[in-house]
Protein backbone atom coordinates (compact mmCIF):
# COMPACT_ATOMS: atom_id res chain seq x y z
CA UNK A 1 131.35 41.45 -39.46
CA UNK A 2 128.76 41.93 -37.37
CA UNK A 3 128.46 38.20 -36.62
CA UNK A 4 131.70 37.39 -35.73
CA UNK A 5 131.19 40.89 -33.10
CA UNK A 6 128.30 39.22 -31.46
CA UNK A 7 129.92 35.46 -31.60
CA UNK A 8 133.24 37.27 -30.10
CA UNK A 9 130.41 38.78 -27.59
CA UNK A 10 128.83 35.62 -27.11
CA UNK A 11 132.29 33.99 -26.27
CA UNK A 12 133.48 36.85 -23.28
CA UNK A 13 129.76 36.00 -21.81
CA UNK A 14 130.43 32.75 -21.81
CA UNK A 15 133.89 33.03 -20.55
CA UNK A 16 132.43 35.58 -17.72
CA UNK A 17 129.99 33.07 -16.77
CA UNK A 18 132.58 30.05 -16.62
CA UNK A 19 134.53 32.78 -14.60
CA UNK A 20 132.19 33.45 -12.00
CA UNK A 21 131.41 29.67 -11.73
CA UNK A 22 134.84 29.18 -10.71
CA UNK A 23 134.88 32.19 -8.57
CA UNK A 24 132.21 30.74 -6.46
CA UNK A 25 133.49 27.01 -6.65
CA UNK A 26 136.66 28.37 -5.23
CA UNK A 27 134.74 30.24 -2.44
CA UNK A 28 133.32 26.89 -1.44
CA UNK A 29 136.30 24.85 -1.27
CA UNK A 30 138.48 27.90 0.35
CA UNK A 31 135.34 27.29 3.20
CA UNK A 32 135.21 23.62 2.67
CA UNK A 33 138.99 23.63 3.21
CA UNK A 34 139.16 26.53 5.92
CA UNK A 35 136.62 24.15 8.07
CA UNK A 36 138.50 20.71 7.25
CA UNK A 37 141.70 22.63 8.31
CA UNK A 38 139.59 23.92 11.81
CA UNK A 39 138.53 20.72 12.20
CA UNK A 40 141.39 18.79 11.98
CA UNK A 41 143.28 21.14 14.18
CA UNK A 42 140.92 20.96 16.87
CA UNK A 43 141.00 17.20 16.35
CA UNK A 44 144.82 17.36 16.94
CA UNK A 45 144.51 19.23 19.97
CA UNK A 46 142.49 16.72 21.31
CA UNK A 47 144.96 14.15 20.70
CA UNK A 48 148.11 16.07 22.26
CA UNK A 49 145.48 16.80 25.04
CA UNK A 50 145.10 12.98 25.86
CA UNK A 51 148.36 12.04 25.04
CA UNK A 52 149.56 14.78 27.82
CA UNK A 53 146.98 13.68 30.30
CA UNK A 54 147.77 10.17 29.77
CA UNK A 55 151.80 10.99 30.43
CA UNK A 56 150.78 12.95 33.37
CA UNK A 57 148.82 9.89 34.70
CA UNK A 58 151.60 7.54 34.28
CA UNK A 59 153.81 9.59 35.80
CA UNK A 60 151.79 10.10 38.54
CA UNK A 61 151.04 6.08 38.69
CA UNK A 62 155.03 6.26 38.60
CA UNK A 63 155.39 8.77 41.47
CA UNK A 64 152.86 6.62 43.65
CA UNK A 65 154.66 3.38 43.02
CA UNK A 66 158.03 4.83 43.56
CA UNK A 67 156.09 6.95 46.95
CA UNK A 68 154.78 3.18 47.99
CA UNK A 69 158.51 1.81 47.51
CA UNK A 70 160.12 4.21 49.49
CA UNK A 71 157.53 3.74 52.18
CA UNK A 72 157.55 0.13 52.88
CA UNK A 73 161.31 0.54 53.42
CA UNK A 74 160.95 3.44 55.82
CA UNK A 75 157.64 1.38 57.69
CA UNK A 76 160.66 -1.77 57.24
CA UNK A 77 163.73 0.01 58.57
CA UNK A 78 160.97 1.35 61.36
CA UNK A 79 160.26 -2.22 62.76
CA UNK A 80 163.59 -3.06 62.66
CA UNK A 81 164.65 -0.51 64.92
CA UNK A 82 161.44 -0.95 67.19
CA UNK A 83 162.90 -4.47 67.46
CA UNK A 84 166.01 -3.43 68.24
CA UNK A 85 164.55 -0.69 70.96
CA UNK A 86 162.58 -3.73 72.43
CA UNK A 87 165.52 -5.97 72.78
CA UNK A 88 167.32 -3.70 74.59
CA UNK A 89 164.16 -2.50 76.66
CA UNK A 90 164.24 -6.26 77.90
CA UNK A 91 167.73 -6.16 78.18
CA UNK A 92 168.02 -3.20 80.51
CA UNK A 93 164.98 -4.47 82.20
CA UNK A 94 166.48 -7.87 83.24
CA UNK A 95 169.36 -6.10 84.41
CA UNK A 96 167.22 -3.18 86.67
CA UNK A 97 164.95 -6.30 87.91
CA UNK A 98 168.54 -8.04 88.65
CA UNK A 99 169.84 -4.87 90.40
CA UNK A 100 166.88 -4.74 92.55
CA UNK A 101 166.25 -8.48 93.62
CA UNK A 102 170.35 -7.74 94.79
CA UNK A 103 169.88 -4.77 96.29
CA UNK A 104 166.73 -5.99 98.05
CA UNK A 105 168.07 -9.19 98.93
CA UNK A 106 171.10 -7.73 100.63
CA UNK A 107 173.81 -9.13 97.78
């Protein structure tokens, strides 16, 4: 009896020991997995960073172009009416020099 005690014995030790074993191999890959999990989060973060930044960029290349646009047609509808300022500058000042050469003349 005594030898199946001590083989009984022999078997818990041997079940402790595979016990621990996997106690500390689960340890391990709770850190291995805690540190893949950090990692890959931080990894994410850096993607949603750049993919943020790069939407902010194209929206402000967007802005710009749009900003550019809206300019030319302002800077466009300005020399238009500078033209049409000038015209009538030349207009009004064929008619003063007119007046004058009349009034000076004696007409």
């Amino acid at each position: 009896m005594s030898s199946s005690i001590e083989e009984a014995v022999k078997v818990l030790a041997e079940f402790e020991r595979d016990l621990e074993r996997i106690k500390a191999e689960s340890v391990d890959a709770k850190k291995r997995l805690s540190k893949l999990v950090a990692d890959e989060g931080e990894a994410a973060a850096k993607r949603a960073l750049t993919k943020a930044h790069d939407a902010a960029n194209e929206q402000i290349r967007k802005a710009r172009e749009d900003a550019q646009i809206e300019a030319d047609l302002i800077a466009k509808r300005g020399e238009e009416e500078l033209a049409r300022l000038r015209e009538k500058i030349l207009k009004r000042s064929e008619e003063a020099i007119h007046l004058v050469s009349e009034h000076l003349l004696g007409e």
